[in-house]
C-alpha atoms as a PDB file:
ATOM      1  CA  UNK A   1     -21.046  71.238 -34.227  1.00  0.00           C
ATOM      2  CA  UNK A   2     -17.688  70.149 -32.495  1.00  0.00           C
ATOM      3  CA  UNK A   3     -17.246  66.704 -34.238  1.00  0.00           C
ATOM      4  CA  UNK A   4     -17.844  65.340 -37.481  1.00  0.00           C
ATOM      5  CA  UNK A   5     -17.733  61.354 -38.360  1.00  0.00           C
ATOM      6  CA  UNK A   6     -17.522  61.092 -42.196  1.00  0.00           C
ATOM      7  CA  UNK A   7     -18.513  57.745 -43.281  1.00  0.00           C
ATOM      8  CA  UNK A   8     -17.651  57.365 -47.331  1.00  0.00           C
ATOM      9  CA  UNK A   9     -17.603  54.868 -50.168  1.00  0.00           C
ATOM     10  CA  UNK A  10     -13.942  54.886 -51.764  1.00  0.00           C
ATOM     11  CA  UNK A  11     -12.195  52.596 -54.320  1.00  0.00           C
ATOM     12  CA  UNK A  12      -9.051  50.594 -52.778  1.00  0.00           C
ATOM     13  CA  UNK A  13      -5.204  51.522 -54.102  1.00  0.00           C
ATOM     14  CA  UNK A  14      -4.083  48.641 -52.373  1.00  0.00           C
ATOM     15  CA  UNK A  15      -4.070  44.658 -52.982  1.00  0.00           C
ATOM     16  CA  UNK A  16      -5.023  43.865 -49.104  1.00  0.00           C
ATOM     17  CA  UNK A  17      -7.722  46.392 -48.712  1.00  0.00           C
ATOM     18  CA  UNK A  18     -10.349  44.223 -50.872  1.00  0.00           C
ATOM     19  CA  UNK A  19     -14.219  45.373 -50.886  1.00  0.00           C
ATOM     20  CA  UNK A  20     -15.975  45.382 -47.602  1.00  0.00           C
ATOM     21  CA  UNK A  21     -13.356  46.543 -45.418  1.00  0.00           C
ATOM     22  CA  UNK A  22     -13.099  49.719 -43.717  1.00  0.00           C
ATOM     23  CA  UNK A  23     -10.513  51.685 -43.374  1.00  0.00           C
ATOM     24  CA  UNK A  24      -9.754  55.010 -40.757  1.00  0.00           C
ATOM     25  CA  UNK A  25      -8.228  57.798 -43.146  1.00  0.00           C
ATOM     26  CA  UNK A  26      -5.500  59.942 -41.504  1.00  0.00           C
ATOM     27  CA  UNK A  27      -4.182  61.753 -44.409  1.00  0.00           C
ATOM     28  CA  UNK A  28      -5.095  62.774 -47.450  1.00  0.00           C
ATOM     29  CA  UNK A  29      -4.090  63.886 -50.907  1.00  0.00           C
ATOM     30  CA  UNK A  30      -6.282  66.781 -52.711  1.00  0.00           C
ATOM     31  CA  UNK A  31      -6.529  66.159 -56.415  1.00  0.00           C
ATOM     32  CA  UNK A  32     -10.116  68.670 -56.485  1.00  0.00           C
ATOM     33  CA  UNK A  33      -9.999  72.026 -58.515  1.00  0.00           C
ATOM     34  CA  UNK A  34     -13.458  73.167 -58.781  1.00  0.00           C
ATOM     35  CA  UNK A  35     -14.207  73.698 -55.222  1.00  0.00           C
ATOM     36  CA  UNK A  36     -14.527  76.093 -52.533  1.00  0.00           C
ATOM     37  CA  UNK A  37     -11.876  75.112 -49.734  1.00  0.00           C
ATOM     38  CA  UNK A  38     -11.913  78.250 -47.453  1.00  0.00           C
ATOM     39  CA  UNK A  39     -14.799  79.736 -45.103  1.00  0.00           C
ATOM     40  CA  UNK A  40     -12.414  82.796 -45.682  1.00  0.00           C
ATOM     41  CA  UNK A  41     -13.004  85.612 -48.909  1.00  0.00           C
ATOM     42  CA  UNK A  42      -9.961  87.837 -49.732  1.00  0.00           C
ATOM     43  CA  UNK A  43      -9.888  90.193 -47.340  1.00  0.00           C
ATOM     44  CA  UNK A  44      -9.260  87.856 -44.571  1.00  0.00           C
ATOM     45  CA  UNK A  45      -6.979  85.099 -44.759  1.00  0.00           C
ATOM     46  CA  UNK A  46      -6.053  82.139 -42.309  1.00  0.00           C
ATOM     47  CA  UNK A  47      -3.273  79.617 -42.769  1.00  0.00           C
ATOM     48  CA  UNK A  48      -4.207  76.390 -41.352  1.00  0.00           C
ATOM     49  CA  UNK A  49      -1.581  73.649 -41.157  1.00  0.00           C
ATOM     50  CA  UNK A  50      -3.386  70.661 -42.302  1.00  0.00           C
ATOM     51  CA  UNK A  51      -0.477  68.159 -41.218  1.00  0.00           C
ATOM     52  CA  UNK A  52      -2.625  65.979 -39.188  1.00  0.00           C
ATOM     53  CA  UNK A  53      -6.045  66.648 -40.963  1.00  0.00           C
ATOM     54  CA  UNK A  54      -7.815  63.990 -38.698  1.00  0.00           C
ATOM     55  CA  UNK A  55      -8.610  63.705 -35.086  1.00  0.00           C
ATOM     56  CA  UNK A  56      -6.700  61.127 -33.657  1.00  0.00           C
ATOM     57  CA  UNK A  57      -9.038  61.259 -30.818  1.00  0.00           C
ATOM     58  CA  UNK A  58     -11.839  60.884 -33.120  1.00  0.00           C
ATOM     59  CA  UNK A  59     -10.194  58.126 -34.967  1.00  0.00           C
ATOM     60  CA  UNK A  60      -9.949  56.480 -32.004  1.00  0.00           C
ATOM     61  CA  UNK A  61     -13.194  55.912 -30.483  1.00  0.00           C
ATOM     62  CA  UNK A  62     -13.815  54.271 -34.661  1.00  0.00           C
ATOM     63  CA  UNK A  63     -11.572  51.867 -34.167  1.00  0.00           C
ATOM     64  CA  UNK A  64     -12.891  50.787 -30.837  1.00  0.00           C
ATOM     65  CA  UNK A  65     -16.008  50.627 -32.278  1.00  0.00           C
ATOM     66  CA  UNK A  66     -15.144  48.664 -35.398  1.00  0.00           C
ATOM     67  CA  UNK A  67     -13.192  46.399 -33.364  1.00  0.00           C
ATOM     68  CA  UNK A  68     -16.287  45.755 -31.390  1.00  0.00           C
ATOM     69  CA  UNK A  69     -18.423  45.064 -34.104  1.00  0.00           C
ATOM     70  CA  UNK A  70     -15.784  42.867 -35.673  1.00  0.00           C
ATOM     71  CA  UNK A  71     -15.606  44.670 -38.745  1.00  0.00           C
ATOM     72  CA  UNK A  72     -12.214  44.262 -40.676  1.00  0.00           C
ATOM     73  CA  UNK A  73     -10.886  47.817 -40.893  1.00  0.00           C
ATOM     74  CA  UNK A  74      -7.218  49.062 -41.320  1.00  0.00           C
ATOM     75  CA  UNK A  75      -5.875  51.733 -39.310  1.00  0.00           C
ATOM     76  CA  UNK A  76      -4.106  54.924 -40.523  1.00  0.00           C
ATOM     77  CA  UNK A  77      -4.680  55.180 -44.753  1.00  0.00           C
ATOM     78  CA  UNK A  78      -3.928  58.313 -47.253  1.00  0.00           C
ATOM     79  CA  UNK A  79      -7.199  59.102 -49.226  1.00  0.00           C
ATOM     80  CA  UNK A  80      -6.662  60.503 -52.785  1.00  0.00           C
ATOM     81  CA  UNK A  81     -10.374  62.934 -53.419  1.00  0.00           C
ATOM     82  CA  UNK A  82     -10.506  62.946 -56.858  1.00  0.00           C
ATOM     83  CA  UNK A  83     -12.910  65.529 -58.777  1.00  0.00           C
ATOM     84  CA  UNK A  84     -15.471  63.379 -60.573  1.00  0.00           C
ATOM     85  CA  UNK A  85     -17.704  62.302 -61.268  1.00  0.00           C
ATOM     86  CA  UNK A  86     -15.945  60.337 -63.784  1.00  0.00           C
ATOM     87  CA  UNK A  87     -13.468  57.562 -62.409  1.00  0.00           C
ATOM     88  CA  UNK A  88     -10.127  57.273 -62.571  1.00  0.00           C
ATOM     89  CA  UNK A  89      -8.147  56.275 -65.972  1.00  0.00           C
ATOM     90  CA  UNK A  90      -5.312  53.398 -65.716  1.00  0.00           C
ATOM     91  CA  UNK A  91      -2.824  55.913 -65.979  1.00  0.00           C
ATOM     92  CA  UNK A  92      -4.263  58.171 -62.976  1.00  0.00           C
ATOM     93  CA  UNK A  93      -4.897  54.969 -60.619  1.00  0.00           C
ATOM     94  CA  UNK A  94      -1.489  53.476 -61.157  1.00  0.00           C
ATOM     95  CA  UNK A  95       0.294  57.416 -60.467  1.00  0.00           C
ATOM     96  CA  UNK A  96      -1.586  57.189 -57.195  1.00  0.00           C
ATOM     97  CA  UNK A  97      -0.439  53.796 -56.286  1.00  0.00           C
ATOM     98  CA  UNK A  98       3.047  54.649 -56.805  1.00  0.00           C
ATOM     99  CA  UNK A  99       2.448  57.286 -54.147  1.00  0.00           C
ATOM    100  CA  UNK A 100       1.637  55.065 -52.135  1.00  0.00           C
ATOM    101  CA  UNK A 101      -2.005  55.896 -51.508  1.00  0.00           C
ATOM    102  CA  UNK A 102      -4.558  53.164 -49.964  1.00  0.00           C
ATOM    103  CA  UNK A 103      -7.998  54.836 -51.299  1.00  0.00           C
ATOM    104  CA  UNK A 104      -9.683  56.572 -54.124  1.00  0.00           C
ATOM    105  CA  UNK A 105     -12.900  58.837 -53.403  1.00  0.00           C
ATOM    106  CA  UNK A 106     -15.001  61.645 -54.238  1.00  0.00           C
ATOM    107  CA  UNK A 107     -16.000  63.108 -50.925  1.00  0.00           C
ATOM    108  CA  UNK A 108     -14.024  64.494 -47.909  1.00  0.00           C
ATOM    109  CA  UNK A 109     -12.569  67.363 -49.589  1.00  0.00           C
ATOM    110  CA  UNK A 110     -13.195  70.321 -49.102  1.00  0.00           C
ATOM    111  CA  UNK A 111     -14.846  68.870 -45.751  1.00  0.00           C
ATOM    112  CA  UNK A 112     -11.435  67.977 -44.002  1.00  0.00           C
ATOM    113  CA  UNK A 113     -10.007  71.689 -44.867  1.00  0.00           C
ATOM    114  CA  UNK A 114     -13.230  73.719 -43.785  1.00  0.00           C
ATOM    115  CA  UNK A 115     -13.260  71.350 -40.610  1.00  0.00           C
ATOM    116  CA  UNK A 116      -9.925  72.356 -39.607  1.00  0.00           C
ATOM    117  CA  UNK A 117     -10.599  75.693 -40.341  1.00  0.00           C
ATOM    118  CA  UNK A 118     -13.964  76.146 -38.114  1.00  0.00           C
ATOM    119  CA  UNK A 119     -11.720  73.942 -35.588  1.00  0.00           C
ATOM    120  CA  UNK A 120     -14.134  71.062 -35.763  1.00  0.00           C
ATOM    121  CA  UNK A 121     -12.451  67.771 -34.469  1.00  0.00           C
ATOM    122  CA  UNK A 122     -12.752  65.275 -38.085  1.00  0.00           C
ATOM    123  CA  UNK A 123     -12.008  61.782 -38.857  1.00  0.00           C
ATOM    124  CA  UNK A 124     -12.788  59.632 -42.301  1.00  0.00           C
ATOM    125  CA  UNK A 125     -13.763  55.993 -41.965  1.00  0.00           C
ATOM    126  CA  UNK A 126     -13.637  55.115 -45.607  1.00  0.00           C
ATOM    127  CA  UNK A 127     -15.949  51.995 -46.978  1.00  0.00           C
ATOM    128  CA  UNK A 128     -13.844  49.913 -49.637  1.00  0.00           C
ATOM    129  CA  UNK A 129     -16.405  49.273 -52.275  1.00  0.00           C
ATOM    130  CA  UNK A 130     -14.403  47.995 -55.268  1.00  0.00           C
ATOM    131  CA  UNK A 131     -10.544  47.876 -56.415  1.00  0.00           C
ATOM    132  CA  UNK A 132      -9.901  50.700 -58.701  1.00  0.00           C
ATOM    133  CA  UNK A 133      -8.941  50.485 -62.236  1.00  0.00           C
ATOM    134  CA  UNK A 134      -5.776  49.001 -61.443  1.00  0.00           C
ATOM    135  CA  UNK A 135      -6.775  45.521 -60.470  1.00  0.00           C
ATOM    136  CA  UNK A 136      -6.031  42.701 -63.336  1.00  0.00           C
ATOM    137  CA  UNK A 137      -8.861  41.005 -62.141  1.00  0.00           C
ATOM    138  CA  UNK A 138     -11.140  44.326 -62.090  1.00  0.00           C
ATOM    139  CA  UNK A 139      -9.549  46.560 -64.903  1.00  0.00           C
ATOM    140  CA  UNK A 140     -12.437  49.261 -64.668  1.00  0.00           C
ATOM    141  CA  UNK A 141     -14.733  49.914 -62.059  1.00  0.00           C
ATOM    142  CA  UNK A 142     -17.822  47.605 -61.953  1.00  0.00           C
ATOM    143  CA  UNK A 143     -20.939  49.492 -61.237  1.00  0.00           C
ATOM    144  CA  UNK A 144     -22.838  46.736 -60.144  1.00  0.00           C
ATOM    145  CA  UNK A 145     -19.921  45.244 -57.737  1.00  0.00           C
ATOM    146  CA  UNK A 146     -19.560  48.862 -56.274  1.00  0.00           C
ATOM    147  CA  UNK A 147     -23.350  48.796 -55.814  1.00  0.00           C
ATOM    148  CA  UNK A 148     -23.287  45.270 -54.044  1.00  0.00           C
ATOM    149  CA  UNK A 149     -20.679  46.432 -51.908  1.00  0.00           C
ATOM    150  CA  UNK A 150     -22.162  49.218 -50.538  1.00  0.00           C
ATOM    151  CA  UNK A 151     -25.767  47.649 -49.845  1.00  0.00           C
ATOM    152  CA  UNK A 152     -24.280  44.669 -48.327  1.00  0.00           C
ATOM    153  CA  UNK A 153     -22.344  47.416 -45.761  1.00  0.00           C
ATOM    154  CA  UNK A 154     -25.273  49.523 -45.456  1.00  0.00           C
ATOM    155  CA  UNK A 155     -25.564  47.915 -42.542  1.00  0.00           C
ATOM    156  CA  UNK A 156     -22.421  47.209 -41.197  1.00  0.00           C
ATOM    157  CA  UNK A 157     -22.367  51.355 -41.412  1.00  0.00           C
ATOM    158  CA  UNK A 158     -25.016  52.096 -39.122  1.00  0.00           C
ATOM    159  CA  UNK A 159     -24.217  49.579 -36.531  1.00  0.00           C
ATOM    160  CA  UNK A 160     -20.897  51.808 -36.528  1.00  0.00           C
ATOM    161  CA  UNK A 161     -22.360  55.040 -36.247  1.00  0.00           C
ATOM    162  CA  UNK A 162     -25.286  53.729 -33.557  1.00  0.00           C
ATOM    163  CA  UNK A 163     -22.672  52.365 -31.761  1.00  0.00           C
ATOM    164  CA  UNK A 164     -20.261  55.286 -31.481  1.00  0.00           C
ATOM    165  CA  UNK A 165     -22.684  57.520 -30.863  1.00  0.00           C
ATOM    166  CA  UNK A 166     -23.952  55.493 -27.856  1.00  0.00           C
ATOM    167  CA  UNK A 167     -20.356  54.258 -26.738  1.00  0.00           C
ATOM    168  CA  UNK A 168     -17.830  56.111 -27.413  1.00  0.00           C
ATOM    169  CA  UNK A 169     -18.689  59.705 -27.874  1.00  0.00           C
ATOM    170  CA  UNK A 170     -19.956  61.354 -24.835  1.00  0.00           C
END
């Protein structure tokens, strides 16, 4: 393996990014505790700067490909990777919008640290499925929107991947 697409259903931080749009992760923000996050055990250790945790490369050849397909994406986006599998409370959603964070999720950690550790070129193109908890207009999570969301993208997501992988990634 030398590249990894991650293709993920997140909650949006942000007013503009509403369900349906897409959205090309270049940093994150770890909030996980209960999982492994190193290929190395404690007799070998490797620091690994995780500055730039994406491939910009990677993220790259997305965007072309979203901009093909006309799906409404945003470039460049912090991902906050919650535990779970519970959401987030008021209180947690609103601390990560004052950091300024675009999108809420479960997945991509540890899978951004172990790819940068194996050297494995990564990028996160994130599926906005629902506004978190902070919303006025959505003040907890709706199931059944979330669920909409995704199914009505399901497709939208494989047109992306189908056409990267014929396109843009040779």
């Amino acid at each position: 393996v030398t590249d990894i697409i991650s293709v993920s259903a997140v909650g949006s931080l942000k007013e503009n990014l509403e369900p349906g749009k897409f959205v090309i992760i270049d940093q994150f923000i770890d909030r996980t505790f209960s999982r492994i996050k190193t290929f190395f055990d404690e007799e070998i250790v490797a620091h690994v700067s995780m500055a730039k945790p994406t491939s910009s490369g990677l993220a790259n050849c997305c965007e072309a490909a979203l901009k093909k397909l006309n799906i409404s994406h945003q470039v460049g986006g912090t991902y906050v990777v919650m535990e779970g599998p519970q959401f987030s409370t008021l209180a947690e959603s609103n601390l990560y919008r004052s950091w300024e964070a675009d999108v809420i999720g479960m997945t991509n950690m540890p899978e951004a640290k172990l790819a940068r550790e194996a050297e494995i070129r990564y990028a996160s193109v994130s599926m906005v499925t629902d506004y978190d908890c902070w919303h006025s207009e959505h003040d907890s999570v709706d199931l059944n929107l979330l669920i909409k969301t995704l199914n009505d993208n399901v497709d939208k997501s494989k047109n992306f991947i189908k056409d990267f992988a014929n396109h843009y990634y040779k």
